[in-house]
N, C-alpha and C. Protein backbone atom coordinates (compact mmCIF):
# COMPACT_ATOMS: atom_id res chain seq x y z
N UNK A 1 -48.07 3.06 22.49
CA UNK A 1 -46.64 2.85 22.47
C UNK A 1 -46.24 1.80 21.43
N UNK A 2 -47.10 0.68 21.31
CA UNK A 2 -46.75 -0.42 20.33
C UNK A 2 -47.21 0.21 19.07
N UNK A 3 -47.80 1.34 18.54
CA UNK A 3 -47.99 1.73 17.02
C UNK A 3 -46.53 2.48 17.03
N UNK A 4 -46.21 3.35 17.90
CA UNK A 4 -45.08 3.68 17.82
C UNK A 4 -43.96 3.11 17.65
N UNK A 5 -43.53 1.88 18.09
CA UNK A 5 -42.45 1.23 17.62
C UNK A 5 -42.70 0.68 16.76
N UNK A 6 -43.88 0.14 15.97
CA UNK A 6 -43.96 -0.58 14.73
C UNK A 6 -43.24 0.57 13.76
N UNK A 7 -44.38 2.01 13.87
CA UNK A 7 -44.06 2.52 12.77
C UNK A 7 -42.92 3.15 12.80
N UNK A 8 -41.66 3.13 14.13
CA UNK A 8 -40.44 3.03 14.00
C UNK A 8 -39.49 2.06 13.06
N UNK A 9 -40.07 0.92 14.07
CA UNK A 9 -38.99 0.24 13.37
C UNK A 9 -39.50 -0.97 12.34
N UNK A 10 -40.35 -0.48 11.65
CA UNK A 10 -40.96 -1.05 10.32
C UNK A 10 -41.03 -0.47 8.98
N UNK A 11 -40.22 0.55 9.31
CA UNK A 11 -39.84 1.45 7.94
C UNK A 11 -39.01 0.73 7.25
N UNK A 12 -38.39 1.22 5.92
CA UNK A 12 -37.55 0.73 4.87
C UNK A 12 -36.18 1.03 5.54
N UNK A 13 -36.06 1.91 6.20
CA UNK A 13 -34.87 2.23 6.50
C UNK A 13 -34.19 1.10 8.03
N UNK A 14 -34.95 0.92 8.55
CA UNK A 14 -34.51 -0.11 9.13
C UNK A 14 -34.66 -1.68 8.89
N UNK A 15 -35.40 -2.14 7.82
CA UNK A 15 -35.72 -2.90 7.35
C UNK A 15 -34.09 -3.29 6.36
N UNK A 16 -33.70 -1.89 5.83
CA UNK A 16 -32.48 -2.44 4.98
C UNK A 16 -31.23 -2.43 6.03
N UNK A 17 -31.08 -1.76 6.99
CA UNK A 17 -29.82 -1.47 7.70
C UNK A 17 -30.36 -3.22 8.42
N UNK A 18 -31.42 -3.64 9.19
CA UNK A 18 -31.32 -5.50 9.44
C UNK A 18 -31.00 -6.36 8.40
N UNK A 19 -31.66 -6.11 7.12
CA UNK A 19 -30.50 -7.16 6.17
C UNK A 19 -29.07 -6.75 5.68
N UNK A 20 -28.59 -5.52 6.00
CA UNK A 20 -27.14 -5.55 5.82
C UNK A 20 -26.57 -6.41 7.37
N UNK A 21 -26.99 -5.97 8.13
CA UNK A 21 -26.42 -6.79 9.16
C UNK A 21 -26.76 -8.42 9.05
N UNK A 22 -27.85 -8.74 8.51
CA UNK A 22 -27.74 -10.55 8.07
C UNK A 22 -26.80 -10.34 6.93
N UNK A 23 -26.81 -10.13 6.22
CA UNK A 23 -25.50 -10.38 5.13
C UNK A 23 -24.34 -10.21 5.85
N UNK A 24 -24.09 -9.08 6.37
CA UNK A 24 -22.80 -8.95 7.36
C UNK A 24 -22.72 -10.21 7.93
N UNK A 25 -23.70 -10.73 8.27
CA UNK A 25 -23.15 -12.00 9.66
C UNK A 25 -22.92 -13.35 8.84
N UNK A 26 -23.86 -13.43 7.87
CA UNK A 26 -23.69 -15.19 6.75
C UNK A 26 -21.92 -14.56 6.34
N UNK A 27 -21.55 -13.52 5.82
CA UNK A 27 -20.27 -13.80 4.97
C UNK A 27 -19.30 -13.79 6.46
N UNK A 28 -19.49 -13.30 7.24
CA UNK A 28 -18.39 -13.22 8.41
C UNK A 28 -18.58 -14.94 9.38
N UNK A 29 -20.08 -15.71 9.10
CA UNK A 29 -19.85 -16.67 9.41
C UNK A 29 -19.29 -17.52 8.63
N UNK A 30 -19.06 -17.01 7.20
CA UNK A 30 -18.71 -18.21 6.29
C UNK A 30 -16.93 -17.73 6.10
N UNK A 31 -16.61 -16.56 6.64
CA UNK A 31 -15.11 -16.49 6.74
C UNK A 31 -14.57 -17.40 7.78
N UNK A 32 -15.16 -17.17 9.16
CA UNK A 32 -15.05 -18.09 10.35
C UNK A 32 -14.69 -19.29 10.25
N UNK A 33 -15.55 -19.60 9.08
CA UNK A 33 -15.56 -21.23 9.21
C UNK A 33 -14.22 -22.01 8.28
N UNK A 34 -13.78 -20.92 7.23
CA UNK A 34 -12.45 -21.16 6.83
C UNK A 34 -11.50 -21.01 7.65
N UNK A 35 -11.22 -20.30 8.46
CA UNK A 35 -10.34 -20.22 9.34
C UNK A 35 -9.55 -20.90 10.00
N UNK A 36 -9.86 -22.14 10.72
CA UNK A 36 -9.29 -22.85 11.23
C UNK A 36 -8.45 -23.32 10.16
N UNK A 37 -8.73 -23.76 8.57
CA UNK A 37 -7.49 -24.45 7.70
C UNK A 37 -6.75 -23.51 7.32
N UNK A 38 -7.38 -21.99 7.10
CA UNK A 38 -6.63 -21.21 7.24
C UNK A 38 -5.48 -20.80 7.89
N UNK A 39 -5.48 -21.21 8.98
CA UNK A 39 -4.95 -20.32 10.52
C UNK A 39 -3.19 -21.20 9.85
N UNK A 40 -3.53 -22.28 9.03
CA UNK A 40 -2.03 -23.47 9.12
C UNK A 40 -1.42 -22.15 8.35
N UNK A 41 -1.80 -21.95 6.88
CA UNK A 41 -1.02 -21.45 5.84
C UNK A 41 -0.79 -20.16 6.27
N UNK A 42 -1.16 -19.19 7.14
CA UNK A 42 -0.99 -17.73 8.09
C UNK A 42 0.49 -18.18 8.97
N UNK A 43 -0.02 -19.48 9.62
CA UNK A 43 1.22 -19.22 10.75
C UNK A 43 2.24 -19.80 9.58
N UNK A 44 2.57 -20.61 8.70
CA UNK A 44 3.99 -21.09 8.16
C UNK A 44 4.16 -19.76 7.27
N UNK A 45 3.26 -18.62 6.64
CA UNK A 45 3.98 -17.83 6.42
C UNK A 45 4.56 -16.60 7.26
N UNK A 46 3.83 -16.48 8.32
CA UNK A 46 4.90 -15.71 9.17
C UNK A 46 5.99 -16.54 10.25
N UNK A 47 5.86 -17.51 10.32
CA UNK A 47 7.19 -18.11 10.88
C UNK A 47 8.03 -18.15 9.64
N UNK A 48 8.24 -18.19 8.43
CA UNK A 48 8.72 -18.23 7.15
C UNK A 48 9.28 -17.15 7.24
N UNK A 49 8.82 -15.44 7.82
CA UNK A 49 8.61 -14.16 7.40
C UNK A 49 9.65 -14.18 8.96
N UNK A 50 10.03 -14.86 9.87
CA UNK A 50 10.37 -14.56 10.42
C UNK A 50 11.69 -15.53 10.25
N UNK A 51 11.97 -16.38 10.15
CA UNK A 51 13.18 -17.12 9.52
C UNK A 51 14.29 -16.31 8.56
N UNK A 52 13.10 -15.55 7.91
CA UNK A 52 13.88 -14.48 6.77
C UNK A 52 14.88 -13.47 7.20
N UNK A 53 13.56 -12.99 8.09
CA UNK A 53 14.09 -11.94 9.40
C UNK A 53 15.76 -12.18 10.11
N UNK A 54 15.43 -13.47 10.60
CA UNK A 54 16.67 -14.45 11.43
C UNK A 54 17.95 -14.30 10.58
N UNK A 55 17.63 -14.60 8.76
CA UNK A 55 18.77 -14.91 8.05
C UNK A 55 19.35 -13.62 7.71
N UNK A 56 18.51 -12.52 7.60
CA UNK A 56 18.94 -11.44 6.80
C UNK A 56 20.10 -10.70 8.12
N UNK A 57 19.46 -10.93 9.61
CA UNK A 57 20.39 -10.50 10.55
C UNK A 57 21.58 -10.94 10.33
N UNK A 58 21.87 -12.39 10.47
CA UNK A 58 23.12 -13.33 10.68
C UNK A 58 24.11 -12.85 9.46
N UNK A 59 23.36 -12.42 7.76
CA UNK A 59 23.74 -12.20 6.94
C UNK A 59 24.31 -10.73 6.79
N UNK A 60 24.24 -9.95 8.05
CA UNK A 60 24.05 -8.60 7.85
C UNK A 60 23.95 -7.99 6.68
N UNK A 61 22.65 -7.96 6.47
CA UNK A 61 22.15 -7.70 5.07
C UNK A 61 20.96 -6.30 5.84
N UNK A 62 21.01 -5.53 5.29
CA UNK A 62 20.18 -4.22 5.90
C UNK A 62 18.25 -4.55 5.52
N UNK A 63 17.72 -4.27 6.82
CA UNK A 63 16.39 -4.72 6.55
C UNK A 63 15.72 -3.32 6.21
N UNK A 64 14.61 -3.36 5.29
CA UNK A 64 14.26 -2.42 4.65
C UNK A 64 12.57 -1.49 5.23
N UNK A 65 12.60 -0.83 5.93
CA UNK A 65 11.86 0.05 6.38
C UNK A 65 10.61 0.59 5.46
N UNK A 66 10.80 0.76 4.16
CA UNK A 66 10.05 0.73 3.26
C UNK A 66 8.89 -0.18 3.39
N UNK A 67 10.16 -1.37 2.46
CA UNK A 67 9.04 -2.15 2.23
C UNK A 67 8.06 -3.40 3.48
N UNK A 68 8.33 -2.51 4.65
CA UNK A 68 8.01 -3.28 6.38
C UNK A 68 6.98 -2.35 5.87
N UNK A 69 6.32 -0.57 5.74
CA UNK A 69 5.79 0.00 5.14
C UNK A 69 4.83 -0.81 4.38
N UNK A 70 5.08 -1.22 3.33
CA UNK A 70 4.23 -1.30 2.29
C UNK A 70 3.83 -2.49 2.46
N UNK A 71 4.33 -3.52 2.78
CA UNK A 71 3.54 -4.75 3.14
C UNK A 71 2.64 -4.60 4.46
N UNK A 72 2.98 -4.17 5.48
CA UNK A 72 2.18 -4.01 7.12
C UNK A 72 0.81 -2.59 5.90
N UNK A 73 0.88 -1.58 5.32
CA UNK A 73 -0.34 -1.15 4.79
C UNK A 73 -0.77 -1.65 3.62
N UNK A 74 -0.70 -2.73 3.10
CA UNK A 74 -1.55 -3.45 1.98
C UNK A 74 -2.06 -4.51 2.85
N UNK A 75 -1.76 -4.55 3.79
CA UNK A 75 -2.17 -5.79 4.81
C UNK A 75 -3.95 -5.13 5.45
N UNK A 76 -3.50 -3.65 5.99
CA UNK A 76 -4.32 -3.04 6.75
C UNK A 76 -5.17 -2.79 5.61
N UNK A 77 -5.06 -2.31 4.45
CA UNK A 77 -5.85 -1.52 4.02
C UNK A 77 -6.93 -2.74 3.00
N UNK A 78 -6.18 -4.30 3.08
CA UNK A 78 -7.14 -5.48 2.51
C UNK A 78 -8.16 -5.64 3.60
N UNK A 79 -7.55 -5.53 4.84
CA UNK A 79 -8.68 -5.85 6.12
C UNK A 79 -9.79 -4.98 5.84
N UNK A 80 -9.41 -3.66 5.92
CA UNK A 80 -10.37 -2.45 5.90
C UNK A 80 -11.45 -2.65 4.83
N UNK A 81 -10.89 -3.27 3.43
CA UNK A 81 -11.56 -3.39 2.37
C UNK A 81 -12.76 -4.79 2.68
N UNK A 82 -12.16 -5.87 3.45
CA UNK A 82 -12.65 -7.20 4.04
C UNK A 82 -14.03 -6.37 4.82
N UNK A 83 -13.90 -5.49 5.61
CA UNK A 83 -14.63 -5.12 6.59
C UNK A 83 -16.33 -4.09 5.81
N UNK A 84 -15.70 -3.42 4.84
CA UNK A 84 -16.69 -3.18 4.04
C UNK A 84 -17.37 -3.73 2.84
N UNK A 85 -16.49 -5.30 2.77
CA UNK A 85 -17.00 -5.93 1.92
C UNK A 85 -18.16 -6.99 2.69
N UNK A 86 -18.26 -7.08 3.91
CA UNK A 86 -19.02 -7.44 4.57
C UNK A 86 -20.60 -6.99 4.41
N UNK A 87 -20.49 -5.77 4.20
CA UNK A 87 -21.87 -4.90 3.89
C UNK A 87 -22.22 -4.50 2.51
N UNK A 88 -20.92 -5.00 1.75
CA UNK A 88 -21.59 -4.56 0.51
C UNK A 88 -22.46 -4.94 -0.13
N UNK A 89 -23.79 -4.51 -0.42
CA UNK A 89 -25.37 -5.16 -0.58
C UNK A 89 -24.76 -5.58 -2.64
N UNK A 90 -23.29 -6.03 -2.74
CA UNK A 90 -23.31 -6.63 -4.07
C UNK A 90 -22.66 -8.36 -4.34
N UNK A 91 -23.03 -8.97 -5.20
CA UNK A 91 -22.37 -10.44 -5.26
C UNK A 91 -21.26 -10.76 -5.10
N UNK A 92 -20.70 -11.11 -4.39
CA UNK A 92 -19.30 -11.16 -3.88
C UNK A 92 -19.23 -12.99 -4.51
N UNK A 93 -17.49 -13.24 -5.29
CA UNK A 93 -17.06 -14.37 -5.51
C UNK A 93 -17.28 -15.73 -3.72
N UNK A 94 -17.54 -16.69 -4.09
CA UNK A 94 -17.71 -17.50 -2.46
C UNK A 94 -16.21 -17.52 -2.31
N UNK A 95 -15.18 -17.58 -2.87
CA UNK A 95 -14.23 -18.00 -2.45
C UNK A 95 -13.34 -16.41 -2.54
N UNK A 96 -13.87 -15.69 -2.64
CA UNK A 96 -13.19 -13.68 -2.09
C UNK A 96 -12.74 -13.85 -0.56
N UNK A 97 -13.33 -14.10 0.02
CA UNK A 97 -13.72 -13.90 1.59
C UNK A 97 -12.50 -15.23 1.88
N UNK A 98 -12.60 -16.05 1.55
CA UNK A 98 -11.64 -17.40 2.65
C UNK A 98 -10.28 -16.83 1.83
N UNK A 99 -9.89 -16.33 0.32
CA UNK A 99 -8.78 -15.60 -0.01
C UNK A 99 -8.42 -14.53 1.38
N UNK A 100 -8.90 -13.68 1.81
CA UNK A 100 -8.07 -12.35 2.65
C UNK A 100 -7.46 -12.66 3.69
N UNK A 101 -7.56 -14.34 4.31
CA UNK A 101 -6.19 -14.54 5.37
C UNK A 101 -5.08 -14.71 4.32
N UNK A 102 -5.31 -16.08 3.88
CA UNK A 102 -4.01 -15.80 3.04
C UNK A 102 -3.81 -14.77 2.38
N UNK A 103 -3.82 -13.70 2.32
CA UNK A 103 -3.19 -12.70 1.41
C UNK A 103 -2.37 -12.01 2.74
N UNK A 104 -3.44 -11.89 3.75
CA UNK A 104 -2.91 -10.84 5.07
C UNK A 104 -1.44 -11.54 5.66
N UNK A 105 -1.82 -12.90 5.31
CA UNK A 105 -0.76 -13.35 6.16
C UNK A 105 0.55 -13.59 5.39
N UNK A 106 0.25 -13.79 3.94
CA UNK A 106 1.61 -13.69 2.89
C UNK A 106 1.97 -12.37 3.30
N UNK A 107 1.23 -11.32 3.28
CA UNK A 107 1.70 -9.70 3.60
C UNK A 107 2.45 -9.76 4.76
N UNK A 108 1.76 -10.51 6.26
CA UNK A 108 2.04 -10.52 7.34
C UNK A 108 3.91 -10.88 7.55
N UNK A 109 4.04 -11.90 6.65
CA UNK A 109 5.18 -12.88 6.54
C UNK A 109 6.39 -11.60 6.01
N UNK A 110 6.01 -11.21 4.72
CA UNK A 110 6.93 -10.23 4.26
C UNK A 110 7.16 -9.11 5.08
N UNK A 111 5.88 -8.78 5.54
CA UNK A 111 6.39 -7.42 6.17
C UNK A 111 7.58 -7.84 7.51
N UNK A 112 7.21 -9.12 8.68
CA UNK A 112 8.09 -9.73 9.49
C UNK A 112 9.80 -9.51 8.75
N UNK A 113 9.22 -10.23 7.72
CA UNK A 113 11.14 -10.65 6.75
C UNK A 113 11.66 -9.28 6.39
N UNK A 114 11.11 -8.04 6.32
CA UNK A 114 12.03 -6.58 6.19
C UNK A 114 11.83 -6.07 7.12
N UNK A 115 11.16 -6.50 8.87
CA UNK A 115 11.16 -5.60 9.97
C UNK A 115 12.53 -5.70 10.33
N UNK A 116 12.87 -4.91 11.19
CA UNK A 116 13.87 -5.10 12.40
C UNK A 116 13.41 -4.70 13.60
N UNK A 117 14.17 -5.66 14.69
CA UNK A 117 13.73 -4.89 16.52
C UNK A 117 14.38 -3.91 16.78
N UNK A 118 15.16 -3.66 15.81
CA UNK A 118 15.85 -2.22 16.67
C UNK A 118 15.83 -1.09 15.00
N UNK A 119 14.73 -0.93 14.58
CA UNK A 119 14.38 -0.66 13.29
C UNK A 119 14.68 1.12 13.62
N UNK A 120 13.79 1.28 14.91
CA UNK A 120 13.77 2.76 15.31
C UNK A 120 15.18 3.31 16.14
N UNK A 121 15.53 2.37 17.00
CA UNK A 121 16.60 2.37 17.39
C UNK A 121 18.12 3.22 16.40
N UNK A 122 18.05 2.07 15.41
CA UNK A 122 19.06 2.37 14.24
C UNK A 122 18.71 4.05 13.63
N UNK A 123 17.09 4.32 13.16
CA UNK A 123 17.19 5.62 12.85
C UNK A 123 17.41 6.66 13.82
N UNK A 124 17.11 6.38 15.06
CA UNK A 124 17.45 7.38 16.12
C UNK A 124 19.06 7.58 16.40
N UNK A 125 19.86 6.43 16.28
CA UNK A 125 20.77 6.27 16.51
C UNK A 125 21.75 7.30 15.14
N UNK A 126 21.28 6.80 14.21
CA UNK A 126 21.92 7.85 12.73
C UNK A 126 21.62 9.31 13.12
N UNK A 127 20.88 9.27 13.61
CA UNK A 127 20.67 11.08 13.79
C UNK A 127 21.41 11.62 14.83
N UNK A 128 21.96 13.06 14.67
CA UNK A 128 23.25 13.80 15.36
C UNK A 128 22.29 13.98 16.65
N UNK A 129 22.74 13.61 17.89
CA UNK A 129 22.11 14.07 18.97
C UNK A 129 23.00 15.40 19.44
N UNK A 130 22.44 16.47 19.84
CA UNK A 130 22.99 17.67 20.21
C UNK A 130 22.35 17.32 21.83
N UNK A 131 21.44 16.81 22.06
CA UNK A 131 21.50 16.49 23.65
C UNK A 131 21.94 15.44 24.51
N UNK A 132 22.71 15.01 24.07
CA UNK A 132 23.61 13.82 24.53
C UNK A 132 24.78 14.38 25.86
N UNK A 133 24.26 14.29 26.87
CA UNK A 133 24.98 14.68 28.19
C UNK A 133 26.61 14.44 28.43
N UNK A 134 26.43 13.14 28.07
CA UNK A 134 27.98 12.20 27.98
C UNK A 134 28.64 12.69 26.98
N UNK A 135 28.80 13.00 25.83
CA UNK A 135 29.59 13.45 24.95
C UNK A 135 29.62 14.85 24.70
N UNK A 136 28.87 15.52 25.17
CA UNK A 136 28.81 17.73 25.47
C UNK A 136 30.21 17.72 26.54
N UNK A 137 30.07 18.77 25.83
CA UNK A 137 31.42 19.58 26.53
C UNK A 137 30.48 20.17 27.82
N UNK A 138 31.37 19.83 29.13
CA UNK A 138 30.64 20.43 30.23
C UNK A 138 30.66 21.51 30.76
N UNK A 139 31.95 22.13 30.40
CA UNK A 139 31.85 23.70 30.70
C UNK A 139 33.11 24.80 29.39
N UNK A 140 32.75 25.68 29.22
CA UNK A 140 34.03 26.23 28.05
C UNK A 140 35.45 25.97 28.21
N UNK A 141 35.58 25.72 29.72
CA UNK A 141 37.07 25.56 29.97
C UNK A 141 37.48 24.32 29.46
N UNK A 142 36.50 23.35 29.47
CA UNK A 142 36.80 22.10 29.02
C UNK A 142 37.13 21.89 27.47
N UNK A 143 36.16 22.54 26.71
CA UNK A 143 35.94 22.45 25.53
C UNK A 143 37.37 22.78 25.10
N UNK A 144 38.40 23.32 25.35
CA UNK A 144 39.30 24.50 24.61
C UNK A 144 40.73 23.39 25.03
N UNK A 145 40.64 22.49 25.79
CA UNK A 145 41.41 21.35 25.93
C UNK A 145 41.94 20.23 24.57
């Protein structure tokens, strides 16, 4: 049984999938450890992103659905890129990795400053409801009034 698991798990192929996972873990411990000074410049830009939010209401100024869009997926799709840059068996800059909060969270901030809470609300609301109980005519006799 013990030749058998050697010559399992002493091949090349598991030999490289354990050092992607040590590389995986040194760059994800060395993101970690930025984090905490990180975490300041994340939260003042989405409380920033949300101040914006606050002014553009009071201002009734129309918040833009788009670009809530395009900032919330350049956000997702840097993480996604963060997540396979973890494994990538190539030289990565030391300071790549402590960059992707701040970027997520400048993204985070903007995308806040063009959301709205009633974002879906408003488009549901623009659209003609034909099933709207309260405003249908309830029977033909009515309608012809």
């Amino acid at each position: 049984m013990s030749s058998v698991n050697q010559r399992l798990f002493n091949n090349a192929y598991f030999r490289a999938v354990d050092a992607l996972l040590l590389l995986a873990s040194y760059r994800l411990s060395a993101l970690l450890e930025w984090l905490p000074w990180l975490a300041v410049f994340v939260l003042a830009a989405v409380v920033d992103g949300g101040f914006a939010r606050l002014i553009k209401a009071k201002e009734f100024l129309q918040h833009d659905p788009e670009m809530f869009a395009l900032y919330a997926s350049l956000g997702i799709v840097i993480l996604c890129a963060t997540v396979v840059g973890f494994v990538l068996p190539a030289m990565l800059h030391p300071l790549l990795l402590p960059c992707v909060p701040l970027v997520v969270g400048g993204l985070a901030g903007r995308a806040l400053g063009f959301s709205s809470a009633r974002m879906r609300l408003r488009h549901y609301s623009a659209m003609p409801n034909h099933f709207n109980l309260a405003t249908a005519p309830s029977s033909p006799a009515t309608s012809r009034r």
